[in-house]
N, C-alpha and C. Protein backbone atom coordinates (compact mmCIF):
# COMPACT_ATOMS: atom_id res chain seq x y z
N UNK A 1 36.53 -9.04 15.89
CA UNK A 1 36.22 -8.97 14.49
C UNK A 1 34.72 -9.20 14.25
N UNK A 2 33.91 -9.99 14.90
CA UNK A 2 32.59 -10.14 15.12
C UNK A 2 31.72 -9.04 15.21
N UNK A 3 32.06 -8.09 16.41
CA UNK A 3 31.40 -6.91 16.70
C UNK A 3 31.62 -6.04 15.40
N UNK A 4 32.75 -6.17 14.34
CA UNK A 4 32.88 -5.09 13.12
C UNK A 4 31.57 -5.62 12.07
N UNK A 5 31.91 -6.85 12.31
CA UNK A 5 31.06 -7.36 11.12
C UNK A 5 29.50 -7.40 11.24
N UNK A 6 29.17 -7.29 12.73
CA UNK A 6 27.77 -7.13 12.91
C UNK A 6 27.49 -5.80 12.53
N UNK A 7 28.34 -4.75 12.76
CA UNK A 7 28.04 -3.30 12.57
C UNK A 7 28.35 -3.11 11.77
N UNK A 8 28.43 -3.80 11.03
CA UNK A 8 28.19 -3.15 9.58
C UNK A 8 26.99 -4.04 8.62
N UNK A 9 27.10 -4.94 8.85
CA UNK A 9 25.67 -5.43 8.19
C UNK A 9 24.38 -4.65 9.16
N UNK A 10 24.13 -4.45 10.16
CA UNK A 10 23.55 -3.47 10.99
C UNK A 10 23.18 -2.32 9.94
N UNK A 11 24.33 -1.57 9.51
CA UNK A 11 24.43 -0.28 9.10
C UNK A 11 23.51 -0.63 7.43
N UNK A 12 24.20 -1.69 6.85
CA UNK A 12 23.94 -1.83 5.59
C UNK A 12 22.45 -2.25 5.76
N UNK A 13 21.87 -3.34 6.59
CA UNK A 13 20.27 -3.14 7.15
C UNK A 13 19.55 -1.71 7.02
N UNK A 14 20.06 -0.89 7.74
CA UNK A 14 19.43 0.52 7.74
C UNK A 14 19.17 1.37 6.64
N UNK A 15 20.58 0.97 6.03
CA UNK A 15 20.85 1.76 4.43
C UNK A 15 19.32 1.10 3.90
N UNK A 16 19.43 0.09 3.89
CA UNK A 16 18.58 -0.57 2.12
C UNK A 16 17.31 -0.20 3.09
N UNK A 17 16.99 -0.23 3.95
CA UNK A 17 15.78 0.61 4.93
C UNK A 17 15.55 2.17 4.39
N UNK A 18 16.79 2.81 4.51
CA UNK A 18 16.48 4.42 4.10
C UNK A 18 16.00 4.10 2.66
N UNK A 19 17.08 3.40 2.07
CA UNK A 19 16.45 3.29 0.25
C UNK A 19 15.04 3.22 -0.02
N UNK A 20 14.43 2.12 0.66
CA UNK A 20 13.31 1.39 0.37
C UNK A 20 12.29 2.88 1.01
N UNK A 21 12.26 3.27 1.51
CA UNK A 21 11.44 3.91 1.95
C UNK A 21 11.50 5.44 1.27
N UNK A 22 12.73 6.11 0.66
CA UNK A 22 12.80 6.81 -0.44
C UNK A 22 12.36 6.41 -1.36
N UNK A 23 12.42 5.42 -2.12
CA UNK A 23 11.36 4.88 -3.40
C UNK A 23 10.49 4.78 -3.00
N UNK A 24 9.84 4.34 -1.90
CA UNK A 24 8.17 4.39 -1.75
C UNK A 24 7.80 5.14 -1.72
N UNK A 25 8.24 6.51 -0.54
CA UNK A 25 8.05 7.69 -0.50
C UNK A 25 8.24 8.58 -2.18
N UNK A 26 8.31 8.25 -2.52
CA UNK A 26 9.25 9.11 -3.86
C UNK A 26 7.96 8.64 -5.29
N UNK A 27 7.70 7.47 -4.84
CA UNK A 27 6.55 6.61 -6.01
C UNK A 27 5.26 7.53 -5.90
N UNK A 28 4.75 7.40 -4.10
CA UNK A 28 3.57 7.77 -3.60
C UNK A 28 3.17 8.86 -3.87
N UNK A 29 4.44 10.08 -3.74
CA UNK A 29 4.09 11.01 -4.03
C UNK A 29 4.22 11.82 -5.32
N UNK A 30 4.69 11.32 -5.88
CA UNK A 30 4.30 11.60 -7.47
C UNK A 30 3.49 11.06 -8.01
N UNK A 31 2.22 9.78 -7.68
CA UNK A 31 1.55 9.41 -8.02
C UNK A 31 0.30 10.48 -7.71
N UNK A 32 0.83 11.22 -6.29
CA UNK A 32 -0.17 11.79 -5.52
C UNK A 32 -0.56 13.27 -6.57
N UNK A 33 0.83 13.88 -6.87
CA UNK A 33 0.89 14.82 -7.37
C UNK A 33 0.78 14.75 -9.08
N UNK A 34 1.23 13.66 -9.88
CA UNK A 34 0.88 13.75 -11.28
C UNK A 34 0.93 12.29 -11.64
N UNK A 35 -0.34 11.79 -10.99
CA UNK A 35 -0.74 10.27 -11.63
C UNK A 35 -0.56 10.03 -13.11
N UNK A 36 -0.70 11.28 -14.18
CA UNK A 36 -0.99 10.72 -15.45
C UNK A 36 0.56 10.33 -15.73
N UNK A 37 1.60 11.26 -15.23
CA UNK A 37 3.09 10.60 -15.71
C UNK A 37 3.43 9.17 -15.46
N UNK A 38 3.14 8.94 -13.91
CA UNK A 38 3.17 8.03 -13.62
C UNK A 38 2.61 6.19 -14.34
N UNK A 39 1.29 6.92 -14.57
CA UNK A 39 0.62 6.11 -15.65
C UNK A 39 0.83 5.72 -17.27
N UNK A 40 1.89 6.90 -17.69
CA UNK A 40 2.09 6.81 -19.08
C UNK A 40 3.64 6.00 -19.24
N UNK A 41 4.38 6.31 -17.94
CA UNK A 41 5.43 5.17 -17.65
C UNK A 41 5.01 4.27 -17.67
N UNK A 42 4.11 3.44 -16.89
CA UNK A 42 3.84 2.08 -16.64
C UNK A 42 2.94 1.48 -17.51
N UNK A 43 1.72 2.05 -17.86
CA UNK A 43 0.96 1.54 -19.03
C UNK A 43 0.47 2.21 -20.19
N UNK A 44 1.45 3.42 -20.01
CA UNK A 44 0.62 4.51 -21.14
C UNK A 44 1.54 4.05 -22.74
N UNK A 45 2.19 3.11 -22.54
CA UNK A 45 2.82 2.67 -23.76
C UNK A 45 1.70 1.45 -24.72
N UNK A 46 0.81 0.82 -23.95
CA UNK A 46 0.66 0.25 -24.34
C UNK A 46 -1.38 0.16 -24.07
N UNK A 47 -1.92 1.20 -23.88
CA UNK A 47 -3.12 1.73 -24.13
C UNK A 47 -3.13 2.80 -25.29
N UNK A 48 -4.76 2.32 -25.72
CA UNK A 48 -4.87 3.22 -27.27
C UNK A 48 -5.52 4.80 -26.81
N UNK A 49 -5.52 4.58 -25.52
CA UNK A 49 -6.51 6.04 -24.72
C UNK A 49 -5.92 6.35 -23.45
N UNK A 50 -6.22 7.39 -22.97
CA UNK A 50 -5.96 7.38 -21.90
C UNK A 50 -7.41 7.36 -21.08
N UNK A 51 -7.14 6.47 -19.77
CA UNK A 51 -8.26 6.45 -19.12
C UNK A 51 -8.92 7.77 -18.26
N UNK A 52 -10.69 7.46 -17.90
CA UNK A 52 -11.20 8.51 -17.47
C UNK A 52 -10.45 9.19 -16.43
N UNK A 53 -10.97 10.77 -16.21
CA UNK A 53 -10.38 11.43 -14.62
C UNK A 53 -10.78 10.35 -13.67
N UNK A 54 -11.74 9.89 -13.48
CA UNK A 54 -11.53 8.83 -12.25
C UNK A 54 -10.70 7.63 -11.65
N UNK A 55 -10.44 7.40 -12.89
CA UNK A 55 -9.08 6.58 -12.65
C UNK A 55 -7.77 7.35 -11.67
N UNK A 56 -7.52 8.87 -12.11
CA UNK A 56 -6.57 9.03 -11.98
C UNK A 56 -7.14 9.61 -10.56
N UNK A 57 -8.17 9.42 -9.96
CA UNK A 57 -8.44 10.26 -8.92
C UNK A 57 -8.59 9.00 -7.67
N UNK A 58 -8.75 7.67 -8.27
CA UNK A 58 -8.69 6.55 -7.27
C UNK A 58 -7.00 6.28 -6.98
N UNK A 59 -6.43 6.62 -8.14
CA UNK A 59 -4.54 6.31 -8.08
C UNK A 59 -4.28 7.22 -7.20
N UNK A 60 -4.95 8.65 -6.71
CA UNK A 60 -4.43 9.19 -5.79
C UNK A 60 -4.97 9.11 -4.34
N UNK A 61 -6.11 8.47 -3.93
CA UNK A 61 -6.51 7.79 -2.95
C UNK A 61 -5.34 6.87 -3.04
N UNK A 62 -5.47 6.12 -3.62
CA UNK A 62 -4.17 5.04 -3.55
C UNK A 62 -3.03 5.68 -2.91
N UNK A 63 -2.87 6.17 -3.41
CA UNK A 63 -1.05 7.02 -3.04
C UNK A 63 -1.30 7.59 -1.64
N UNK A 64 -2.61 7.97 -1.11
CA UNK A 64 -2.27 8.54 -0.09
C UNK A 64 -2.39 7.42 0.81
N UNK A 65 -3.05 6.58 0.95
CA UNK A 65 -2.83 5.18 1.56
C UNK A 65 -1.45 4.32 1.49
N UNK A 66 -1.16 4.93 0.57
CA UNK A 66 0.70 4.28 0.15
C UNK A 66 1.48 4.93 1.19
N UNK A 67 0.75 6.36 1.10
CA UNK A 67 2.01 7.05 1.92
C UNK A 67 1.75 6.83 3.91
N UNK A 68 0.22 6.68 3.54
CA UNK A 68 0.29 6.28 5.22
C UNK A 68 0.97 5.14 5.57
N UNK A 69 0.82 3.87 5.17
CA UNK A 69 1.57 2.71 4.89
C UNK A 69 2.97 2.89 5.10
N UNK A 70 3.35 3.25 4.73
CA UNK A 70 4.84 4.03 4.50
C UNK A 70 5.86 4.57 5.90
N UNK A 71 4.40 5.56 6.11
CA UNK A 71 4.83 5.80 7.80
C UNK A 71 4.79 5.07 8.88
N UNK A 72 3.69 4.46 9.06
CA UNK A 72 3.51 3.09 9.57
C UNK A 72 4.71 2.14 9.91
N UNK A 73 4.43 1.86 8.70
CA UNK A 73 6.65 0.93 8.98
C UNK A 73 7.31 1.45 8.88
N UNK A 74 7.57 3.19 8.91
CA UNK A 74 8.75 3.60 9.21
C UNK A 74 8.65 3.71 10.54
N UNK A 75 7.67 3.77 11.15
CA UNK A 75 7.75 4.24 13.18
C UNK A 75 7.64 2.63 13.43
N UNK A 76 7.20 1.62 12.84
CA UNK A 76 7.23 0.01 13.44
C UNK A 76 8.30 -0.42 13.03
N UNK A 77 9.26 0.10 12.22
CA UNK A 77 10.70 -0.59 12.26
C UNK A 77 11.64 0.34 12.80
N UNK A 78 11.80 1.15 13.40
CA UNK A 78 11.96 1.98 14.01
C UNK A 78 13.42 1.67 15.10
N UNK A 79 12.79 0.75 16.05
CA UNK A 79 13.75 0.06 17.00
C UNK A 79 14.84 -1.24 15.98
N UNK A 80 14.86 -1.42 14.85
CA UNK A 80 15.21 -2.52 14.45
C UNK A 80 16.62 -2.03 14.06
């Protein structure tokens, strides 16, 4: 009964692993591809402007650093 119960918290480990890394993946790259949506979700409710193109051009440096990040611990958790 031991060996069931490890394999499956095992499995359920992996799951919330695939999850987590679909939302990151999924954040990064829509930040990558249309920062301003992204931005009007999170703070565009509560700015009287929207900020300069440069803003939205450092959020996508960002994102692509998100997404390397991303890969990173997906090949270093890999064996887990």
């Amino acid at each position: 009964m031991q060996a069931t119960a490890g394999a499956s918290t095992s499995l359920g480990i992996h799951l919330l692993q695939i999850l987590f890394f679909v939302l990151w993946f999924g954040v990064a790259i829509t930040n990558l591809i249309y920062p301003r949506i992204l931005w009007k979700i999170t703070q565009g409710w509560r700015a009287r402007q929207e900020p300069p193109k440069v803003f939205f051009r450092i959020r996508r440096m960002w994102s692509v650093l998100m997404i390397l990040m991303g890969i990173g611990l997906l090949f270093s958790t890999r064996g887990f």
